[in-house]
C-alpha atoms as a PDB file:
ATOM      1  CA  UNK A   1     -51.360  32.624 -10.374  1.00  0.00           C
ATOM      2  CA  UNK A   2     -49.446  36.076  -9.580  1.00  0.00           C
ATOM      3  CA  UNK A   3     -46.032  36.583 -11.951  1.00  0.00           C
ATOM      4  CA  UNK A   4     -43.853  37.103  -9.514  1.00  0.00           C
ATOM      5  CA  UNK A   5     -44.556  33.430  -8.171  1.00  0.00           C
ATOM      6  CA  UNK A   6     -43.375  31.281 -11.439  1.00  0.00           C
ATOM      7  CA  UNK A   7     -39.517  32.988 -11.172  1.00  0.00           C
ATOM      8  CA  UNK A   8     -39.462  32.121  -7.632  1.00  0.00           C
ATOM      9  CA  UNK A   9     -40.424  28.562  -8.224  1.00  0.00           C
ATOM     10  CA  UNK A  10     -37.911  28.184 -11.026  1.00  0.00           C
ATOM     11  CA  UNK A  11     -35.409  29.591  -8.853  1.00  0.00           C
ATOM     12  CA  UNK A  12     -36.710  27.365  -5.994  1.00  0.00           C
ATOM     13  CA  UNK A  13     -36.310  24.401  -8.448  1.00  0.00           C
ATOM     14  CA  UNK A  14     -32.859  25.480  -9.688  1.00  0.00           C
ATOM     15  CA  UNK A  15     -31.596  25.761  -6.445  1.00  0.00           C
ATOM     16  CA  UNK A  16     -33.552  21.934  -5.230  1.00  0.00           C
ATOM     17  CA  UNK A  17     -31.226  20.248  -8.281  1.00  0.00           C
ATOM     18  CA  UNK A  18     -27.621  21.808  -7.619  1.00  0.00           C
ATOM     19  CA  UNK A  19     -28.451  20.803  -4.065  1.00  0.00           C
ATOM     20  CA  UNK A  20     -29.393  17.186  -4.926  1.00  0.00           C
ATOM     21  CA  UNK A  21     -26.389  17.444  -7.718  1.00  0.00           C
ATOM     22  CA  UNK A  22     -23.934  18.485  -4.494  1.00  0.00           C
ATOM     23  CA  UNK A  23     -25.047  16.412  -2.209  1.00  0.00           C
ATOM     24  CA  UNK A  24     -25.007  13.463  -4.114  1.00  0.00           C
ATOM     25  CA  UNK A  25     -21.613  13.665  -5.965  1.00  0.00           C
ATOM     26  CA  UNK A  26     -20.411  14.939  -2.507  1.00  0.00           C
ATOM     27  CA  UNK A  27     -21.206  11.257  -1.185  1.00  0.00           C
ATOM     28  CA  UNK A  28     -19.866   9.435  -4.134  1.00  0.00           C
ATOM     29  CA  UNK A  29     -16.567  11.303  -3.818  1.00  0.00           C
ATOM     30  CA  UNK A  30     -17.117  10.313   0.213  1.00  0.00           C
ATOM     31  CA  UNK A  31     -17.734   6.294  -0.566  1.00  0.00           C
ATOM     32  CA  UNK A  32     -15.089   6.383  -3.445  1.00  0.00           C
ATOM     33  CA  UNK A  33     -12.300   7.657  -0.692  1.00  0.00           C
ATOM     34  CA  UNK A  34     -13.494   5.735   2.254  1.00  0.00           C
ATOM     35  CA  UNK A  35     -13.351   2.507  -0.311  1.00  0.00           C
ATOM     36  CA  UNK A  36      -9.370   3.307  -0.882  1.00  0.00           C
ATOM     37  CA  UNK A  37      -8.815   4.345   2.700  1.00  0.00           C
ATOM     38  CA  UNK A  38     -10.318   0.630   3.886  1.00  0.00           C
ATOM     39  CA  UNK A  39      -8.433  -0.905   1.370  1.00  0.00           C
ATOM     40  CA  UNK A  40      -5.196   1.108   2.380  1.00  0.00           C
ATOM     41  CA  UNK A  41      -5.823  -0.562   5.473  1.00  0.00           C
ATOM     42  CA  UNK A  42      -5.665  -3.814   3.195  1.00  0.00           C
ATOM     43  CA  UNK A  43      -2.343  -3.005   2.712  1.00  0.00           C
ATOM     44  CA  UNK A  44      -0.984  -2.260   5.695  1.00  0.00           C
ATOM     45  CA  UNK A  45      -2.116  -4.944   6.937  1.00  0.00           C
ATOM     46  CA  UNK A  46      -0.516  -7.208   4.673  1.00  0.00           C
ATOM     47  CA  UNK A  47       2.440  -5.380   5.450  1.00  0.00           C
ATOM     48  CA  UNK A  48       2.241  -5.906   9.038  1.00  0.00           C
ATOM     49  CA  UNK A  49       1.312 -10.121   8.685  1.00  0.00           C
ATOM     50  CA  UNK A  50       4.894  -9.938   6.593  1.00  0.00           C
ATOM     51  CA  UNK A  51       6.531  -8.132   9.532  1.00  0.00           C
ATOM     52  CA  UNK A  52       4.854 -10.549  12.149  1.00  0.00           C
ATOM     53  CA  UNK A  53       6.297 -13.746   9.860  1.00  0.00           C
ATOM     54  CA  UNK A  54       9.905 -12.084   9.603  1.00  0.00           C
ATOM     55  CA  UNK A  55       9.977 -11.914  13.396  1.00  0.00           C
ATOM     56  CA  UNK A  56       9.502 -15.211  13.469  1.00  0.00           C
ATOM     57  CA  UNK A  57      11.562 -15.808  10.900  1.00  0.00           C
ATOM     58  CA  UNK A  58      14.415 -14.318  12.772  1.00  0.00           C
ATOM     59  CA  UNK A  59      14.076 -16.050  15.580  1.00  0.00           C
ATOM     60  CA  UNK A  60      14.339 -19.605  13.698  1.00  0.00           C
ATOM     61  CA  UNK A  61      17.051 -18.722  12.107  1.00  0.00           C
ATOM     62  CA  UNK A  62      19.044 -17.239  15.104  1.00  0.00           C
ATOM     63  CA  UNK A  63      18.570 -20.986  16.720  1.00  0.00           C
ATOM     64  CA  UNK A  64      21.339 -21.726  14.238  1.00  0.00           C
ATOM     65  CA  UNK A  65      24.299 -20.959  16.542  1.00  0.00           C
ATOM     66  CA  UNK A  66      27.171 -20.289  13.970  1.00  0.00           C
ATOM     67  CA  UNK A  67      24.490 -18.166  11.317  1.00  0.00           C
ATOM     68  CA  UNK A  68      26.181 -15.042  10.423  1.00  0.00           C
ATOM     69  CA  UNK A  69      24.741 -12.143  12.709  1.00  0.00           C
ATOM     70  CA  UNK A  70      25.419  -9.504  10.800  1.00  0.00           C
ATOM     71  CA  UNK A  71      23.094 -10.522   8.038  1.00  0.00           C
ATOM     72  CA  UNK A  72      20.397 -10.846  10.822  1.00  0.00           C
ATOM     73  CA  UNK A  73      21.474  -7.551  12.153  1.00  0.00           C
ATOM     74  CA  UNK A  74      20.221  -6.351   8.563  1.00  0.00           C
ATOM     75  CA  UNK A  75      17.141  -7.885   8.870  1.00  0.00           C
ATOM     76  CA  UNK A  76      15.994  -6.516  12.237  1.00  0.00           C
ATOM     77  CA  UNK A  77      17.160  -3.051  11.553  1.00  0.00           C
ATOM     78  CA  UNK A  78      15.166  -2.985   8.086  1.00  0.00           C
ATOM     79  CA  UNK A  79      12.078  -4.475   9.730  1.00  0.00           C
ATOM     80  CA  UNK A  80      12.162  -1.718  12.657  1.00  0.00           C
ATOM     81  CA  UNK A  81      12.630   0.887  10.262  1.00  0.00           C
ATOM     82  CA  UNK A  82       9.728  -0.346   8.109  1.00  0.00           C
ATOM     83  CA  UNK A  83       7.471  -0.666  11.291  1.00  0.00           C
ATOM     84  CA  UNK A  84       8.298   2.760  12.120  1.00  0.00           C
ATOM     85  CA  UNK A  85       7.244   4.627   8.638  1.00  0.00           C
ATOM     86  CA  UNK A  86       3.671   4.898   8.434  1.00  0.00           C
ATOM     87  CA  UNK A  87       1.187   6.737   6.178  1.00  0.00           C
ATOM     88  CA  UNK A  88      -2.260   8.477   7.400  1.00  0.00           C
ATOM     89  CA  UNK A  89      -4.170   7.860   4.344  1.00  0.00           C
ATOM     90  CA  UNK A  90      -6.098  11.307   4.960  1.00  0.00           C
ATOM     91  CA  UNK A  91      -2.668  13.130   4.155  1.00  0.00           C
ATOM     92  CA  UNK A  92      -0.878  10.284   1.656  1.00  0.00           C
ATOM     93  CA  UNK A  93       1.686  12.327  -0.511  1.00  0.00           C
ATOM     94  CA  UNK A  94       4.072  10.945  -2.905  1.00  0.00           C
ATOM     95  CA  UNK A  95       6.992  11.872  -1.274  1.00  0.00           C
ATOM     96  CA  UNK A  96       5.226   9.565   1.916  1.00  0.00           C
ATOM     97  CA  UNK A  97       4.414   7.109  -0.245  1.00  0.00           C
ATOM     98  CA  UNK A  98       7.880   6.884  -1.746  1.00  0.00           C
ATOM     99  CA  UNK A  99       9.666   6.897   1.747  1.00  0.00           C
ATOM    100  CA  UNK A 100       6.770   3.978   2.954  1.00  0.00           C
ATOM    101  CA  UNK A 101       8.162   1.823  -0.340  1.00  0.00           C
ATOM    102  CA  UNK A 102      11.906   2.910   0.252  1.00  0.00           C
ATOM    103  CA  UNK A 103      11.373   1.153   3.926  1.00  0.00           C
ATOM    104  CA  UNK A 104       9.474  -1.915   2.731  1.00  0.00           C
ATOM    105  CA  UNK A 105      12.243  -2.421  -0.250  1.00  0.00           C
ATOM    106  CA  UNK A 106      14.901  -2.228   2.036  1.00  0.00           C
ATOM    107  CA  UNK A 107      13.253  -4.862   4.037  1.00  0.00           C
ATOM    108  CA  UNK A 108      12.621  -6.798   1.007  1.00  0.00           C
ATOM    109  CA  UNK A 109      16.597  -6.852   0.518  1.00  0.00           C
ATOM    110  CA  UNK A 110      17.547  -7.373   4.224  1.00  0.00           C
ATOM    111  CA  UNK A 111      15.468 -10.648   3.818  1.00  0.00           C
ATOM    112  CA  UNK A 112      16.533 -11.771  -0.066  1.00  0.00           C
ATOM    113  CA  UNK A 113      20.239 -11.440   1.492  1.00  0.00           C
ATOM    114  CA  UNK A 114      19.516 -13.733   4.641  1.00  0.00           C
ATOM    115  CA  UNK A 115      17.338 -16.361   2.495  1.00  0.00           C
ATOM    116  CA  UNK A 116      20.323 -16.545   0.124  1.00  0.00           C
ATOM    117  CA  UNK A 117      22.609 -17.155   3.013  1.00  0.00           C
ATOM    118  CA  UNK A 118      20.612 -19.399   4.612  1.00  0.00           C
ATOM    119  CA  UNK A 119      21.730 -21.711   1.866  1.00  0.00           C
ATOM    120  CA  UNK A 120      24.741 -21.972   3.192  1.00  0.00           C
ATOM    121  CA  UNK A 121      22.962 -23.982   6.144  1.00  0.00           C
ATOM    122  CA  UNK A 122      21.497 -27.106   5.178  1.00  0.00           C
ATOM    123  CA  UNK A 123      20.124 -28.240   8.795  1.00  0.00           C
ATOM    124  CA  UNK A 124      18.198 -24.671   8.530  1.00  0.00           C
ATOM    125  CA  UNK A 125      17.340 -25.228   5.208  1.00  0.00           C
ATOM    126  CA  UNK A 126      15.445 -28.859   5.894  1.00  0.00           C
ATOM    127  CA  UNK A 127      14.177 -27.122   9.289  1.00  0.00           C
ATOM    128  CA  UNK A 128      10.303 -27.654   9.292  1.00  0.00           C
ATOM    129  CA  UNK A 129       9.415 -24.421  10.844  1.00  0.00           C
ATOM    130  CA  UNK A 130      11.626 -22.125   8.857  1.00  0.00           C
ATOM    131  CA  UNK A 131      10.129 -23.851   5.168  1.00  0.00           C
ATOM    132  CA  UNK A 132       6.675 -23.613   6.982  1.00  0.00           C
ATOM    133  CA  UNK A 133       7.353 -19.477   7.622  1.00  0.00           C
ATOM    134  CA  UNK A 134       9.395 -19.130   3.777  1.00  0.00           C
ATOM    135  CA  UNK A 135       6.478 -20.593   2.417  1.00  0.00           C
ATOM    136  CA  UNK A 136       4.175 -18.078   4.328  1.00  0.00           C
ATOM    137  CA  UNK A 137       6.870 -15.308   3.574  1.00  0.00           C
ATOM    138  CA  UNK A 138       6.135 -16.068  -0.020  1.00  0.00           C
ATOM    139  CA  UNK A 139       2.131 -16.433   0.119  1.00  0.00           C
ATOM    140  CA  UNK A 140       2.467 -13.079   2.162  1.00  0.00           C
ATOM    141  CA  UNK A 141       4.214 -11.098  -0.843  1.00  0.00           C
ATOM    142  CA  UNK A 142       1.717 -12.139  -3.386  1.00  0.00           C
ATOM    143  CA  UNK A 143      -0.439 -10.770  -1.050  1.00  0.00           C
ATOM    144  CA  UNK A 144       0.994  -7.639  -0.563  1.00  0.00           C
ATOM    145  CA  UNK A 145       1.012  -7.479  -4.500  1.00  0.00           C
ATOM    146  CA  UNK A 146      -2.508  -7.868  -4.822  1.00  0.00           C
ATOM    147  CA  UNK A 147      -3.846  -5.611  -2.299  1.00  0.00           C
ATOM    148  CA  UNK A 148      -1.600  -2.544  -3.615  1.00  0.00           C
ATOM    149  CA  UNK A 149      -2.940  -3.223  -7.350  1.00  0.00           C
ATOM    150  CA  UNK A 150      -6.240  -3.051  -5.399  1.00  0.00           C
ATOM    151  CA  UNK A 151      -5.686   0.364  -3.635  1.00  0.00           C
ATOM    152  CA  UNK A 152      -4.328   1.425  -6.810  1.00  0.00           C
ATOM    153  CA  UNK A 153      -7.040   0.923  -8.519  1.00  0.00           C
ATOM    154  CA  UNK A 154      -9.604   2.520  -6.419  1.00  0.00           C
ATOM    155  CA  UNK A 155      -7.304   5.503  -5.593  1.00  0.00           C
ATOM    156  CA  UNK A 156      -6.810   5.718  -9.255  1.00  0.00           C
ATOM    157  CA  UNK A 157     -10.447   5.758 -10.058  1.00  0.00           C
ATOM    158  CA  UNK A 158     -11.036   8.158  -7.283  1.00  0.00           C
ATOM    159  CA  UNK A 159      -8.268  10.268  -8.489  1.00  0.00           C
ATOM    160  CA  UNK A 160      -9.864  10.449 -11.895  1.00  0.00           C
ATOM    161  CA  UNK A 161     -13.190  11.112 -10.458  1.00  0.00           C
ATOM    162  CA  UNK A 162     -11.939  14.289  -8.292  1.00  0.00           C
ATOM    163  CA  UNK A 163     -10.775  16.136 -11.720  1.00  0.00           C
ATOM    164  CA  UNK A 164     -13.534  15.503 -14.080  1.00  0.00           C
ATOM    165  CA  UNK A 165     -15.796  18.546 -14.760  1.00  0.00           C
ATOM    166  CA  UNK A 166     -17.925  19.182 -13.496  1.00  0.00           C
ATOM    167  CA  UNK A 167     -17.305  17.145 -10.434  1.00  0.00           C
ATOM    168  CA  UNK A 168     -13.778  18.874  -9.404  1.00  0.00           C
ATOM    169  CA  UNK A 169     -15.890  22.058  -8.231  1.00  0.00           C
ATOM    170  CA  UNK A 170     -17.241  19.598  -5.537  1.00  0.00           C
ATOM    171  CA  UNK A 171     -14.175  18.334  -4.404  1.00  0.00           C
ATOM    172  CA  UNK A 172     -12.424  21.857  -4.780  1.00  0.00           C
ATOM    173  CA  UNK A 173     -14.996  23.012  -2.437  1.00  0.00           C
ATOM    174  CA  UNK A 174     -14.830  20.245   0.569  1.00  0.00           C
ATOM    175  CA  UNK A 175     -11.497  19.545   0.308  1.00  0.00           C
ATOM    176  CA  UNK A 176     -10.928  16.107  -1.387  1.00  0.00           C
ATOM    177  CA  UNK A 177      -7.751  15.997  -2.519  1.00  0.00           C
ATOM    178  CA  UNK A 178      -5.622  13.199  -4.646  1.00  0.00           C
ATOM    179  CA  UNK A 179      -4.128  10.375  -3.231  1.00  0.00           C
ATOM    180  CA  UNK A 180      -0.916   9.000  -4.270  1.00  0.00           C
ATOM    181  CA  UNK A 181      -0.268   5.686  -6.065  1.00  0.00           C
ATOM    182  CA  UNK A 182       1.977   3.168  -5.884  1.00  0.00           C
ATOM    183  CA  UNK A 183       4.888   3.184  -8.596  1.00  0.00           C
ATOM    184  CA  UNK A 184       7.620   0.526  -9.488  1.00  0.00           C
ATOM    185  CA  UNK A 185      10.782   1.323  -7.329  1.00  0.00           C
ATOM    186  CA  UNK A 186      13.743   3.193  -9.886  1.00  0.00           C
ATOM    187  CA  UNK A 187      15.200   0.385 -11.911  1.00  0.00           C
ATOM    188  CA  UNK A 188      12.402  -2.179 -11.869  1.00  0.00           C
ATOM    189  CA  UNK A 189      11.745  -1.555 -15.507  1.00  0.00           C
ATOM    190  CA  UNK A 190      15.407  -3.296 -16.142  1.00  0.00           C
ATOM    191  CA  UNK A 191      15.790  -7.021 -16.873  1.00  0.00           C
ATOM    192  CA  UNK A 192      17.036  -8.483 -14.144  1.00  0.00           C
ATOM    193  CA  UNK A 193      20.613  -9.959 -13.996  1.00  0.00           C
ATOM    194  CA  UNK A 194      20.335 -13.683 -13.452  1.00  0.00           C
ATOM    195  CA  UNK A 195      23.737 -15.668 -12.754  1.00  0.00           C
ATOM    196  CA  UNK A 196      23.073 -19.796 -12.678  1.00  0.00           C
ATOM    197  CA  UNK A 197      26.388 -21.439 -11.087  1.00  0.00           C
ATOM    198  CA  UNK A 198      26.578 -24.851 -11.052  1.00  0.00           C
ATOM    199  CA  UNK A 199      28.912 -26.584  -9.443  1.00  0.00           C
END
């Protein structure tokens, strides 16, 4: 066997494993995004079911003529808004991410103001189809709890991934940047001030 010949295989070899070592941590950095990006689909599309019931919502509670608009108002404008701001998961920031939660809270509100003044209305309250759709408001938020603890947690893992040596040299080189997470909205840390009145 001629000298020469052994370097060249032990370059050939070197060269065989950071090949196999790039290609494969490339596709595990490939599946662990496309997992969050399907399950950020998860969550919009809990988002959206939400937005489908509220509709609906709406539109049993605006069969009760003397209901106060303006609180309805409220409701449709947050919803439109919260339609309108959407995230493309390829370029997520947290400053999206924060104005996609500012629009959902602000829905949230709109419709904890118009259930609390639907208690005002006691024919709306026993009204079949308006408990059926609170009920499925309700089963909806859960929802929408779970599947961002979900995202979180793959984005999170994925996040992690991305920076560990030696594998952030990969993801420098093609690109695969850090998502952003979901965080508590300012203030949700505080007890919440609860006021019983009985009358």
């Amino acid at each position: 066997m001629k000298k020469w010949l052994i370097p060249l295989i032990v370059i050939g070899v070197i060269i065989f494993a950071l090949a196999n070592w790039y290609i494969g941590t490339n596709n595990t950095l490939v599946d662990m995004k496309g997992q969050a990006t399907k399950q950020w689909a998860n969550v919009e599309s809990s988002y959206q079911r939400r937005s489908d019931l509220i509709g609906n919502l709406v539109k049993t509670v605006q069969g009760a003529a003397d209901f106060e608009r303006g609180t309805l108002t409220d409701v449709i404008e947050a919803r439109a808004k919260a339609t309108n701001t959407t995230i493309d998961i390829n370029s997520i920031t947290p400053e999206k991410l924060a104005e996609f939660q500012q629009a959902q809270t602000g829905l949230s509100s709109a419709l904890s103001r118009l259930l609390v003044t639907v208690e005002r209305y006691p024919d709306l309250k026993a009204n079949q189809n308006f408990l059926e759709l609170q009920s499925q408001l309700e089963g909806t938020e859960n929802r929408i709890n779970v599947e961002r603890n979900r995202f979180n947690d793959l984005a999170g893992e994925y996040n992690i991934k991305i920076e560990k040596i030696p594998t952030n040299i990969i993801a420098n080189l093609a690109n695969f940047d850090a998502l952003a997470l979901f965080s508590s909205k300012p203030g949700a840390e505080d007890a919440p001030d609860v006021n019983f009145e009985f009358n």
